[in-house]
N, C-alpha and C. Protein backbone atom coordinates (compact mmCIF):
# COMPACT_ATOMS: atom_id res chain seq x y z
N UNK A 1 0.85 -1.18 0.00
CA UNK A 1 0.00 0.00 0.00
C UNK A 1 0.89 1.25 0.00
N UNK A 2 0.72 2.48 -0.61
CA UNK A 2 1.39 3.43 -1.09
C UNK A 2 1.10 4.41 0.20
N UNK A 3 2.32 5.36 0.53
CA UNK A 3 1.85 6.23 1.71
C UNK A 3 0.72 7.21 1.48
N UNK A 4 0.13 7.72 2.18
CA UNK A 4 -0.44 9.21 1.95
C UNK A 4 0.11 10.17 1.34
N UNK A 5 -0.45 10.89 0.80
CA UNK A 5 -0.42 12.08 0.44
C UNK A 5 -0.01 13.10 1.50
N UNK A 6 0.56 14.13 1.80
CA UNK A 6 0.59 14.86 2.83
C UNK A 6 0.99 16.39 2.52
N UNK A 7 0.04 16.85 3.23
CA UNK A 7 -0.32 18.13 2.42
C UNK A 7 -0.29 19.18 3.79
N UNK A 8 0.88 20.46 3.68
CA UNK A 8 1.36 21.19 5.04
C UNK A 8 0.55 22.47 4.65
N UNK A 9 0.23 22.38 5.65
CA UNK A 9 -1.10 23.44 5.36
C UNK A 9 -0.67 24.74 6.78
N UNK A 10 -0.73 25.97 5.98
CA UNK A 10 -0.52 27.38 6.80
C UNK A 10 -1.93 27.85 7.01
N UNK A 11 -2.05 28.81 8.15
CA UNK A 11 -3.20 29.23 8.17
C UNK A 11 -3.12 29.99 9.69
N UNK A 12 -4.14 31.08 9.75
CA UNK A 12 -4.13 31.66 11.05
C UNK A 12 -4.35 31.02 12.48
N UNK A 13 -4.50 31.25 13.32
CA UNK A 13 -4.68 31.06 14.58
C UNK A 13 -5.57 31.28 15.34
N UNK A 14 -6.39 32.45 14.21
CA UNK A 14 -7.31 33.29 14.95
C UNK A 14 -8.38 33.16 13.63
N UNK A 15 -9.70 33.35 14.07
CA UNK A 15 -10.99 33.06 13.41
C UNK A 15 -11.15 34.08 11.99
N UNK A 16 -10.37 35.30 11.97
CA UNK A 16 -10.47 36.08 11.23
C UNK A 16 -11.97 37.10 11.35
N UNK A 17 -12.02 37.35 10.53
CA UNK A 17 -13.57 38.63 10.64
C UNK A 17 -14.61 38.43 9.72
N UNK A 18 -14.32 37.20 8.74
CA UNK A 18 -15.47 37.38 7.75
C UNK A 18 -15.35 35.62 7.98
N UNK A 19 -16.74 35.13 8.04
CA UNK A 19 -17.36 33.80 8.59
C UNK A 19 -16.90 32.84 7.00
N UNK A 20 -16.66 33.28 6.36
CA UNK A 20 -15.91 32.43 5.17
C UNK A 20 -14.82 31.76 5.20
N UNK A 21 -14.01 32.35 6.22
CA UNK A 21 -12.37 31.82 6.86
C UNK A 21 -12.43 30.72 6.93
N UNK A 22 -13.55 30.56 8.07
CA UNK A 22 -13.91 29.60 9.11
C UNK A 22 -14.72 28.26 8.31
N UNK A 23 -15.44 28.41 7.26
CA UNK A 23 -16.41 27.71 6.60
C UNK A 23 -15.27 27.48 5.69
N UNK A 24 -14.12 28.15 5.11
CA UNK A 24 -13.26 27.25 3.93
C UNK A 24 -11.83 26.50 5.12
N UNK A 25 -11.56 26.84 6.00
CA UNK A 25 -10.81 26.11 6.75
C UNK A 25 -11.71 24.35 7.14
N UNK A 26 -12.57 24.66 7.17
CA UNK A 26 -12.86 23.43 7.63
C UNK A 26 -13.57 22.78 6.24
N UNK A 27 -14.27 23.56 5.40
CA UNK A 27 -14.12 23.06 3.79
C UNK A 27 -13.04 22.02 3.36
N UNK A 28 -11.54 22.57 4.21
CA UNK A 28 -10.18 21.83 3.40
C UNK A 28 -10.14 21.20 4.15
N UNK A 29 -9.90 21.54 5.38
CA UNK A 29 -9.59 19.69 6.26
C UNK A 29 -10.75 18.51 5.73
N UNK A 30 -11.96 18.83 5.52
CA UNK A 30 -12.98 17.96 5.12
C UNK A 30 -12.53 17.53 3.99
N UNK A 31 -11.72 18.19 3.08
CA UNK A 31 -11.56 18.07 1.24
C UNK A 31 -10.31 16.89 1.76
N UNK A 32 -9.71 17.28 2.21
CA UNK A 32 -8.53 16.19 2.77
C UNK A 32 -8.82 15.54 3.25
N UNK A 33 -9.31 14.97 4.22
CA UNK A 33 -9.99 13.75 4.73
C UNK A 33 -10.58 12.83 3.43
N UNK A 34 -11.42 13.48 2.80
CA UNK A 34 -11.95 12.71 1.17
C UNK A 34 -10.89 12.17 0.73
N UNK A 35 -10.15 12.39 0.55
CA UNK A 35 -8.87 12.28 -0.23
C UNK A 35 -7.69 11.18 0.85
N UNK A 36 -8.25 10.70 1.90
CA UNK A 36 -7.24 9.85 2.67
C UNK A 36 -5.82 10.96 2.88
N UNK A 37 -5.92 12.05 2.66
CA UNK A 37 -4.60 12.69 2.62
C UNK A 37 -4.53 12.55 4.11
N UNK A 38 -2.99 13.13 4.31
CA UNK A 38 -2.40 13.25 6.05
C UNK A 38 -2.92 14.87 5.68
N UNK A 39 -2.49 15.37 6.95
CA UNK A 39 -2.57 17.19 7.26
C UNK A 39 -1.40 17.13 8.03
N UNK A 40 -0.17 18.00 7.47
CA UNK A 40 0.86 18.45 8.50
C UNK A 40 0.58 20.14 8.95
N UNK A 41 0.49 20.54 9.85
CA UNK A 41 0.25 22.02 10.50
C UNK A 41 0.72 22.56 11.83
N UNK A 42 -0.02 23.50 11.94
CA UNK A 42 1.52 23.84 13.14
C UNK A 42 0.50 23.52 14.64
N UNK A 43 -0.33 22.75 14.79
CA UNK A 43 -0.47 21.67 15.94
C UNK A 43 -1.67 22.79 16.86
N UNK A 44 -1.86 23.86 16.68
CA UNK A 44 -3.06 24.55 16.96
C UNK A 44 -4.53 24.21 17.16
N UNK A 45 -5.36 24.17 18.30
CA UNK A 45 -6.78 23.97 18.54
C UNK A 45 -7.31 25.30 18.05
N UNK A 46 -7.08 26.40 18.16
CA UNK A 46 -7.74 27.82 17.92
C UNK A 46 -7.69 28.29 16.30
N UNK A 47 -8.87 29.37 16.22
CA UNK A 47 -8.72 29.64 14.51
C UNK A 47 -8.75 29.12 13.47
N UNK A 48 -8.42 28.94 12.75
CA UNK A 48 -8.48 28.56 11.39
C UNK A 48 -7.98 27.20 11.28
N UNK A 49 -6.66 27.15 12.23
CA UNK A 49 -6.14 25.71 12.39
C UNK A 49 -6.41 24.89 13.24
N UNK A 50 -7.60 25.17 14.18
CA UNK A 50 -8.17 24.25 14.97
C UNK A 50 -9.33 23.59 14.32
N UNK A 51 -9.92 24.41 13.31
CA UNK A 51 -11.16 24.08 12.25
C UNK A 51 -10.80 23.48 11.33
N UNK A 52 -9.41 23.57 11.10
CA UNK A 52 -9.45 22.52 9.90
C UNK A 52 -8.98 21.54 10.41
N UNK A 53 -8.03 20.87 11.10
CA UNK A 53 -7.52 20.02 12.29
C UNK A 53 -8.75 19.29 12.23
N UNK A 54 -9.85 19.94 12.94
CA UNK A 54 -11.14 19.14 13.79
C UNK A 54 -11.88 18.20 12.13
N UNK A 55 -11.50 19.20 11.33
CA UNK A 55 -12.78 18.79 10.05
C UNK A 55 -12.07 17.79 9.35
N UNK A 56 -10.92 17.64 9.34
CA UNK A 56 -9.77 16.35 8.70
C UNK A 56 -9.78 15.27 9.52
N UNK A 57 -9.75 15.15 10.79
CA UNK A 57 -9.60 14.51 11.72
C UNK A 57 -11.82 13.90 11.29
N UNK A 58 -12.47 14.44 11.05
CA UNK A 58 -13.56 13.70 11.66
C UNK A 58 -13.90 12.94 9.85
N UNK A 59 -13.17 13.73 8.35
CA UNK A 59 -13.23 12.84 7.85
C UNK A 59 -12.37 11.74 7.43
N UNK A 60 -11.61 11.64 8.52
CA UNK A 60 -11.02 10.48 8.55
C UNK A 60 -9.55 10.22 8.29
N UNK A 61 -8.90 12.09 7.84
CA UNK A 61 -7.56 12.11 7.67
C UNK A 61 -7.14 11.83 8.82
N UNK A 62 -5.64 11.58 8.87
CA UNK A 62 -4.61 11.81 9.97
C UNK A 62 -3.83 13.43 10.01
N UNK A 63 -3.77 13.77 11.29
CA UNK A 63 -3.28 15.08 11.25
C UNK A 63 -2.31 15.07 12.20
N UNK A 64 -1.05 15.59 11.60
CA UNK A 64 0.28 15.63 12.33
C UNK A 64 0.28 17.29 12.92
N UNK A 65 0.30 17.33 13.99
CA UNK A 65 0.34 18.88 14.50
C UNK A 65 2.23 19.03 15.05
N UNK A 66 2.37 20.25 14.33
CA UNK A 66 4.51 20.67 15.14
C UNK A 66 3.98 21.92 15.43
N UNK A 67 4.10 22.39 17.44
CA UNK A 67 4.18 23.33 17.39
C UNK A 67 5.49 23.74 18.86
N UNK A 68 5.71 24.51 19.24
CA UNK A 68 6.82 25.19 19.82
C UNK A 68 6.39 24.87 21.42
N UNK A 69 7.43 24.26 22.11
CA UNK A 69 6.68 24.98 23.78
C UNK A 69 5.81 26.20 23.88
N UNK A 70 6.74 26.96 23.62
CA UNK A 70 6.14 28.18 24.02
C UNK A 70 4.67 28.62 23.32
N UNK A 71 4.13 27.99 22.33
CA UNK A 71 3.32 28.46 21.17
C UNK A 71 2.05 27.49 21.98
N UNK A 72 2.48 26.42 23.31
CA UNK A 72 1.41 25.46 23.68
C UNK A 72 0.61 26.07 23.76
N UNK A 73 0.31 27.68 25.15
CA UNK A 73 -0.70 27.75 25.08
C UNK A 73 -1.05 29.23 24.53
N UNK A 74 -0.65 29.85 23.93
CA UNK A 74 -1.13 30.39 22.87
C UNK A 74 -2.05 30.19 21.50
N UNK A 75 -1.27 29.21 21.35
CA UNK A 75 -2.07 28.34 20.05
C UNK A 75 -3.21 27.26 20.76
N UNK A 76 -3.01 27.21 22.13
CA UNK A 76 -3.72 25.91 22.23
C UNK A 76 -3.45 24.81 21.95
N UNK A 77 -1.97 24.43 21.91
CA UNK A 77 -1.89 22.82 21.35
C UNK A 77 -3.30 21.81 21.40
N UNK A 78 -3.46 21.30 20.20
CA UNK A 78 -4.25 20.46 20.07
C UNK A 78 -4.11 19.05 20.61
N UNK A 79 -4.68 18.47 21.43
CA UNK A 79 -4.04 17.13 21.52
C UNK A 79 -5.02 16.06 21.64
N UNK A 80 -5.93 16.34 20.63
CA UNK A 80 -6.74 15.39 19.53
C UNK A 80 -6.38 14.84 18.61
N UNK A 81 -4.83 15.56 18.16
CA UNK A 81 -4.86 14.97 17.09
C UNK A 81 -3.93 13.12 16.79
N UNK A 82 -4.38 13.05 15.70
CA UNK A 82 -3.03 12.03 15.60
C UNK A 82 -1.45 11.86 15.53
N UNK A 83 -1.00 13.36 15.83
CA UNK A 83 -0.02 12.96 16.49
C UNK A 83 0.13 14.60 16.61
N UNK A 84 1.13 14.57 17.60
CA UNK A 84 1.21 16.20 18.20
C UNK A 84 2.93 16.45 18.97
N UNK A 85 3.43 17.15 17.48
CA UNK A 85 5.09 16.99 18.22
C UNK A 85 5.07 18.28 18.70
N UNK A 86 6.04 18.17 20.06
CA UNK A 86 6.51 19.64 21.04
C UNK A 86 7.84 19.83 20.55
N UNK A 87 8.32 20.95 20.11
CA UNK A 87 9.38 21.06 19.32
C UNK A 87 9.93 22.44 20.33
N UNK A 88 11.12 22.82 20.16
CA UNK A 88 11.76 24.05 21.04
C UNK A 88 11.73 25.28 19.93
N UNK A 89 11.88 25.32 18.98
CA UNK A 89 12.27 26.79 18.06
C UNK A 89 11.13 26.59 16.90
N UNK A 90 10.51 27.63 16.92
CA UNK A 90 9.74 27.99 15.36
C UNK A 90 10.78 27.37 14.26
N UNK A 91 12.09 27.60 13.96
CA UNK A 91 12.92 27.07 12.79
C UNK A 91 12.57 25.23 12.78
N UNK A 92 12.66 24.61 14.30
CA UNK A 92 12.58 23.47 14.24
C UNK A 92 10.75 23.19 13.44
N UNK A 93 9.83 24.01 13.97
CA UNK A 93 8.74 23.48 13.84
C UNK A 93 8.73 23.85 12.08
N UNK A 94 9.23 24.52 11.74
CA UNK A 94 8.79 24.67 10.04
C UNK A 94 10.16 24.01 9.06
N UNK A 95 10.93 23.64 9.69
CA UNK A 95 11.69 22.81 9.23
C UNK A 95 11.05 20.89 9.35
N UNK A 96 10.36 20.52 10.56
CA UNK A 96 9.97 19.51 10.50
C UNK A 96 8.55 19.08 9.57
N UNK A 97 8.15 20.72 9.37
CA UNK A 97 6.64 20.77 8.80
C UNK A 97 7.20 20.16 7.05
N UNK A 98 7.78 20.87 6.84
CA UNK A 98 8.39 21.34 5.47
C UNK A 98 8.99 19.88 5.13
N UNK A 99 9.95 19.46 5.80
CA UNK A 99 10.56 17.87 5.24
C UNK A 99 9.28 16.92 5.49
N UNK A 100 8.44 16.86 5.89
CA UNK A 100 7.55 15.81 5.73
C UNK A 100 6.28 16.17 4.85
N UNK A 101 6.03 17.00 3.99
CA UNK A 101 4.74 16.76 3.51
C UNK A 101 5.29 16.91 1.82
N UNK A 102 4.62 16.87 0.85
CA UNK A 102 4.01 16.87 -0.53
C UNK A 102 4.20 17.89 -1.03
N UNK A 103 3.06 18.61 -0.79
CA UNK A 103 2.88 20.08 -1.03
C UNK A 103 2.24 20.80 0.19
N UNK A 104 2.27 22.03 -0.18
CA UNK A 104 1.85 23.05 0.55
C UNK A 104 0.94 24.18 0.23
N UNK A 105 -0.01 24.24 0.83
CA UNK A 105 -1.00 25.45 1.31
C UNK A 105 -1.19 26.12 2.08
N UNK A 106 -1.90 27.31 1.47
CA UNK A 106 -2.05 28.48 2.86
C UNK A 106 -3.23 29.03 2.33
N UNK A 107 -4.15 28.84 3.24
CA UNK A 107 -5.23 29.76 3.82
C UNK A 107 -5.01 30.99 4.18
N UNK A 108 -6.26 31.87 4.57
CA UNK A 108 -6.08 33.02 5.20
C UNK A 108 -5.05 32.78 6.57
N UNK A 109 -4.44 33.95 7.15
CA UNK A 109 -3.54 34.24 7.72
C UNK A 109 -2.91 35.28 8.03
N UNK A 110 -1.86 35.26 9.26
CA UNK A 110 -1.69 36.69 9.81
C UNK A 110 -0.47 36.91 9.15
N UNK A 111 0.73 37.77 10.06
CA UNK A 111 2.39 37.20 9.38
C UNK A 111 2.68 36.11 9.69
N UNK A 112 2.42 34.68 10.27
CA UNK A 112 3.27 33.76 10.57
C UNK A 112 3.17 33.37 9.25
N UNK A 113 1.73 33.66 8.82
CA UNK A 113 0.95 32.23 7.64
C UNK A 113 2.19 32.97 6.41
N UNK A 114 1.96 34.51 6.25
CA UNK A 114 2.77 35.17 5.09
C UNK A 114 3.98 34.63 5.44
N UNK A 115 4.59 34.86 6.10
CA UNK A 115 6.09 34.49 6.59
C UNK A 115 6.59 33.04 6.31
N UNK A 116 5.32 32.21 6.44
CA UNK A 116 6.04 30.63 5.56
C UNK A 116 5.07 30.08 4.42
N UNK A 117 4.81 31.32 4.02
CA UNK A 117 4.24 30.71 2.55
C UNK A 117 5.52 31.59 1.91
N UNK A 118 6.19 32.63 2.02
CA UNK A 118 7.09 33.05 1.72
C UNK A 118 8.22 32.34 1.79
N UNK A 119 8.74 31.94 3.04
CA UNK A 119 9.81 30.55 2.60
C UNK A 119 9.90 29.69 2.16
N UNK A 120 8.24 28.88 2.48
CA UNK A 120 8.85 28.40 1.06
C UNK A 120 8.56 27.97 -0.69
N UNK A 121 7.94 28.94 -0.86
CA UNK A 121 7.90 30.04 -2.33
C UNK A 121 9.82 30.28 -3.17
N UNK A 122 10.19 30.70 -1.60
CA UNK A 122 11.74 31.35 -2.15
C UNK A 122 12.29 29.84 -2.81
N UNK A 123 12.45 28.93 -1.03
CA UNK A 123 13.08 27.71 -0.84
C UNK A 123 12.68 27.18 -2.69
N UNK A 124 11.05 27.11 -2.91
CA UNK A 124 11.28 26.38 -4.44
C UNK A 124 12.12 27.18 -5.34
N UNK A 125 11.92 28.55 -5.36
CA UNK A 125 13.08 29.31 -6.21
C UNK A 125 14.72 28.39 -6.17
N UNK A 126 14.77 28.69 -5.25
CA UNK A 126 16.17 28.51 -4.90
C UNK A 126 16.54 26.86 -5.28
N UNK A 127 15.34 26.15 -5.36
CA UNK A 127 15.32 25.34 -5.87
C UNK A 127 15.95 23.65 -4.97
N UNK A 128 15.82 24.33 -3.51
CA UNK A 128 16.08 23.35 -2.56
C UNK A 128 14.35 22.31 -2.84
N UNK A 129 13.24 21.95 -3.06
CA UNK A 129 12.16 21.58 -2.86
C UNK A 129 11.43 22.03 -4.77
N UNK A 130 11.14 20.79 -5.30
CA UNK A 130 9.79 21.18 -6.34
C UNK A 130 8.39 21.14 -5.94
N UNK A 131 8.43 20.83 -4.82
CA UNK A 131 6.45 21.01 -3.71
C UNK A 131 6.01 21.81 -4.77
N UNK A 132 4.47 21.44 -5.09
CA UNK A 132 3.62 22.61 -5.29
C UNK A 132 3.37 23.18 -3.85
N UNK A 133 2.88 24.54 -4.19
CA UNK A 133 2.45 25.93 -3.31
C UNK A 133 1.26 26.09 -3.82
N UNK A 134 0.41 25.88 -3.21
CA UNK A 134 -0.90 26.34 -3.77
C UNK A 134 -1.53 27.87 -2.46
N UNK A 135 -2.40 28.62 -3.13
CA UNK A 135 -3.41 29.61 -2.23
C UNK A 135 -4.82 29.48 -2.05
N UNK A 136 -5.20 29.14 -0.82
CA UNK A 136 -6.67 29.08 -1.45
C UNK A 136 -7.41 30.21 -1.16
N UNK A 137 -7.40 31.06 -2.05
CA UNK A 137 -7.92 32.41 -2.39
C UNK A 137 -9.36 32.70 -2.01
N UNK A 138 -9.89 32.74 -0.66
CA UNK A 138 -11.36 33.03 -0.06
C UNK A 138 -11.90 34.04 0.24
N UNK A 139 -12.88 34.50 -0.53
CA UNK A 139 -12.95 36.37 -0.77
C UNK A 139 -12.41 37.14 -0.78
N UNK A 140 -11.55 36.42 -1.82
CA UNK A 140 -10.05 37.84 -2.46
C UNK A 140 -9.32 37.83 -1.42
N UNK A 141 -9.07 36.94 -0.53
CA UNK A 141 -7.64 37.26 0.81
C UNK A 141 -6.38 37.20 0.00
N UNK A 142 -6.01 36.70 -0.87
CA UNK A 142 -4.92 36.76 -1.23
C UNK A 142 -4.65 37.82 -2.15
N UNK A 143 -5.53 38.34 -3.02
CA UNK A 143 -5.24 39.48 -4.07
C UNK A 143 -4.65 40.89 -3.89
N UNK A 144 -4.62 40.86 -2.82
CA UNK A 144 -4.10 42.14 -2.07
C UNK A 144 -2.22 42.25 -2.20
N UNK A 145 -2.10 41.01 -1.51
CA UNK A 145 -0.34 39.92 -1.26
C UNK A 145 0.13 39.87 -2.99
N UNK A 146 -0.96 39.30 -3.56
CA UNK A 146 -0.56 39.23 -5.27
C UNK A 146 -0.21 40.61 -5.88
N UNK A 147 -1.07 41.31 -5.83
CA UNK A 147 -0.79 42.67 -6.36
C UNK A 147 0.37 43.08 -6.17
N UNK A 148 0.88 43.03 -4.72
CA UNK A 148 2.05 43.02 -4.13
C UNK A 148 3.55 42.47 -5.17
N UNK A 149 2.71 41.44 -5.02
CA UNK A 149 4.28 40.65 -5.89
C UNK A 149 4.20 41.06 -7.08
N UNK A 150 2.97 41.11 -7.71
CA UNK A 150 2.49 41.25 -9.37
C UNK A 150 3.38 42.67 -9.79
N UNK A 151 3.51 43.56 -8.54
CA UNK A 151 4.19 45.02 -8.55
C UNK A 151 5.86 45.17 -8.42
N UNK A 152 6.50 43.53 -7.79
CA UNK A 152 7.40 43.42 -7.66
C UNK A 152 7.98 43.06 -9.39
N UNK A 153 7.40 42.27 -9.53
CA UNK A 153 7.95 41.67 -10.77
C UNK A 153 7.69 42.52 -11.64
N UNK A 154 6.75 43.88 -12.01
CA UNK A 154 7.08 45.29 -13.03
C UNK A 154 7.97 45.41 -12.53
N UNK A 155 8.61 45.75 -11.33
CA UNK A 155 9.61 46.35 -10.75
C UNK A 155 11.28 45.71 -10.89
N UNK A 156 10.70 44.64 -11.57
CA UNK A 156 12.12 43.72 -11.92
C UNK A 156 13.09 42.81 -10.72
N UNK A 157 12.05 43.23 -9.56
CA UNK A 157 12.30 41.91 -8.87
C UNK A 157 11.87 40.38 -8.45
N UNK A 158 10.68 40.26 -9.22
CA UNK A 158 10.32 38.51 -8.99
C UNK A 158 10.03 38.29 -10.64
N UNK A 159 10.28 37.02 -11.30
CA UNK A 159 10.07 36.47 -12.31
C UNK A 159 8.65 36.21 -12.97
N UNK A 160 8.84 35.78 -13.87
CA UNK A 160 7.62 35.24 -14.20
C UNK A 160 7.48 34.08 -13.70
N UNK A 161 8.88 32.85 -13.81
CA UNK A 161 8.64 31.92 -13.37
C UNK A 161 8.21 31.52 -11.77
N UNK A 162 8.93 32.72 -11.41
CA UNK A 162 8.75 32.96 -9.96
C UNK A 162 6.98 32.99 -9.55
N UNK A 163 6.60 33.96 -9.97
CA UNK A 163 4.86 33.89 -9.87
C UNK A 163 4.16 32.72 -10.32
N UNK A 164 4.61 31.71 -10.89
CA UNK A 164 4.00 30.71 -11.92
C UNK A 164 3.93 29.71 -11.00
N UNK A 165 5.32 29.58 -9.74
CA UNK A 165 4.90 28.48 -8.94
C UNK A 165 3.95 28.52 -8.01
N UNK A 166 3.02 29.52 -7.73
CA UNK A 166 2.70 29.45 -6.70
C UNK A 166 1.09 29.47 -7.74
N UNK A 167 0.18 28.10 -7.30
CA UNK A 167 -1.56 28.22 -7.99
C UNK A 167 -2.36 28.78 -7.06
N UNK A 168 -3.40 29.41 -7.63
CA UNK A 168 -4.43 30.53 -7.05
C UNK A 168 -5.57 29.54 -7.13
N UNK A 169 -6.44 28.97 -6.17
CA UNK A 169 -7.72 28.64 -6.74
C UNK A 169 -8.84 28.98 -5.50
N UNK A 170 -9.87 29.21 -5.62
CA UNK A 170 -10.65 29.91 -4.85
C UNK A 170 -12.04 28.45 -3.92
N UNK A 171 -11.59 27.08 -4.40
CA UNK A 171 -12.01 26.25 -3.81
C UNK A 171 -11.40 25.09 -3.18
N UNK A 172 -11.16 24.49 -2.39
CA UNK A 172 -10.12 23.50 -1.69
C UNK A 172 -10.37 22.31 -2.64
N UNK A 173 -11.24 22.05 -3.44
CA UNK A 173 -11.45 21.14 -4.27
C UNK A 173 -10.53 21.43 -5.16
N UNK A 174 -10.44 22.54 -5.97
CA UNK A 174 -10.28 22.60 -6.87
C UNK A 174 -8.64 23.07 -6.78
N UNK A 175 -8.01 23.53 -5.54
CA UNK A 175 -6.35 23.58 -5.27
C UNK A 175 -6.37 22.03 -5.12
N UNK A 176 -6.33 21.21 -4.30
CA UNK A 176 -6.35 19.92 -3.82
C UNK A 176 -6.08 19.26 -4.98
N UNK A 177 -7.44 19.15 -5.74
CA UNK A 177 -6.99 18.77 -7.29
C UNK A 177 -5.46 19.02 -7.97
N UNK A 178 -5.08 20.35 -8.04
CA UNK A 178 -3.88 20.73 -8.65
C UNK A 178 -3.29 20.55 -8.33
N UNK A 179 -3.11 20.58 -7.07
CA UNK A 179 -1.42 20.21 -6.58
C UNK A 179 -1.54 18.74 -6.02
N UNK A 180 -2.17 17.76 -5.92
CA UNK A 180 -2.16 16.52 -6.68
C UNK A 180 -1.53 15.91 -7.96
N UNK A 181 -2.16 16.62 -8.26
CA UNK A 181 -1.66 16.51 -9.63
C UNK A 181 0.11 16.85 -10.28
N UNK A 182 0.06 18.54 -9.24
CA UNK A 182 1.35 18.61 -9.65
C UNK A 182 2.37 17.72 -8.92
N UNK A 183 2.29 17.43 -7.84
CA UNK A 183 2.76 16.63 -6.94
C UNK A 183 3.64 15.13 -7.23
N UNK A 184 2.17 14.33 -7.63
CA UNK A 184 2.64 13.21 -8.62
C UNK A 184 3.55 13.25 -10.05
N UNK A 185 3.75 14.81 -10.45
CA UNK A 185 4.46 14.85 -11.88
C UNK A 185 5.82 15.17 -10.98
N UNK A 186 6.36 15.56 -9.79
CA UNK A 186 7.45 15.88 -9.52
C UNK A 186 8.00 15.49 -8.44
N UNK A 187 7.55 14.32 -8.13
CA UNK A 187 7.56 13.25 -6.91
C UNK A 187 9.28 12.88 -6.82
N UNK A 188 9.75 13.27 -5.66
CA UNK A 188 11.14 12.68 -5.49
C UNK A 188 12.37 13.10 -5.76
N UNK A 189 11.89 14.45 -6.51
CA UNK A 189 13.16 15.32 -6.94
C UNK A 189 13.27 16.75 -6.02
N UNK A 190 13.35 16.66 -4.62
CA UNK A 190 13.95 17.83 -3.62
C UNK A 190 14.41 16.54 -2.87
N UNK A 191 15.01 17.90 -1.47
CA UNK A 191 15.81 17.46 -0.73
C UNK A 191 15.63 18.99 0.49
N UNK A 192 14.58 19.27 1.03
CA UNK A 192 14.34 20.03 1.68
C UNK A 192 15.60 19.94 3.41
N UNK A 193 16.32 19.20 3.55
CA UNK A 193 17.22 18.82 4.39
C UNK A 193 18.51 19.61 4.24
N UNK A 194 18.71 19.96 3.19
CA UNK A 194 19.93 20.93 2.67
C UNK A 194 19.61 21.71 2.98
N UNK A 195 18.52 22.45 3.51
CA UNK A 195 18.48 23.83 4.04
C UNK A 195 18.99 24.20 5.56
């Protein structure tokens, strides 16, 4: 039997302000569960990552939670889940996130979520990892961040190819789908450990 799929998923901490957050966070843990996929995340009961945690976990995924001592009770460590590592440094927890999954997503989010959908965006640049990066774009949360980059690259600092890795799709079905897909076409060629 072939392993899971495992899919590291970013996302806030906190519920956000528009009730869509909350209804597509747990949309994707549910979309993953369908899918037998694992969920790797940063081990949170609260927000966005306690809703999707809870909604993967009840359809039947496994969910690996990494989060920091210090982040226990802030975040609420979850310890429902199927497995729940205590790690000492944020570097350790997104370094352990990062070598074990597939690909990667990000939901809405504060700076932590920007801050490691940004590493590793670069990390594929740089070409340590071919992971797809997917966004799942839920009432325009991300178009704001895009514009952003879309302004960098007139500006002659991000590529085209650079923008190309990262897919936009506005339903967890329909990212899930893609980076599946891309996933299986580029299976086995990183080495996220060199970093």
């Amino acid at each position: 039997m072939s392993k899971a799929f495992r899919i590291c998923v970013y996302c806030g901490s906190r519920p956000g302000t528009d009730e869509a957050f909350m209804r597509a966070a747990k949309e994707a843990g549910a979309a993953i569960g369908r899918r037998r996929w694992q969920v790797i995340y940063g081990g949170g009961r609260v927000g966005l990552m306690g809703a999707l945690a809870d909604a993967a976990l009840a359809a039947g995924a496994e969910v690996h939670g990494v989060i920091p001592r210090s982040l226990m009770q802030r975040e609420v460590g979850h310890h429902g889940l199927t497995q729940l590592t205590v790690v000492d440094t944020m570097h350790e927890r997104k370094r352990l996130m990062a070598e074990h999954c597939d690909a990667f997503i990000a939901l809405p989010g504060g700076i932590g979520t920007f801050e490691e959908l940004f590493e590793v965006w670069s990390w594929r640049h740089l070409g340590y990892h071919e992971r797809p990066i997917g966004l799942l774009d839920v009432a325009g949360y991300f178009q704001p961040l895009l514009a952003m980059v879309q302004q960098a690259a007139q500006a002659g600092f991000v590529t085209r190819e650079q923008l190309e890795m990262v897919r936009l799709r506005d339903t967890a079905d329909a990212l899930l789908d893609d980076l599946g897909t891309l996933a299986a076409r580029t299976a086995g060629g990183d080495d996220l450990r060199r970093i």
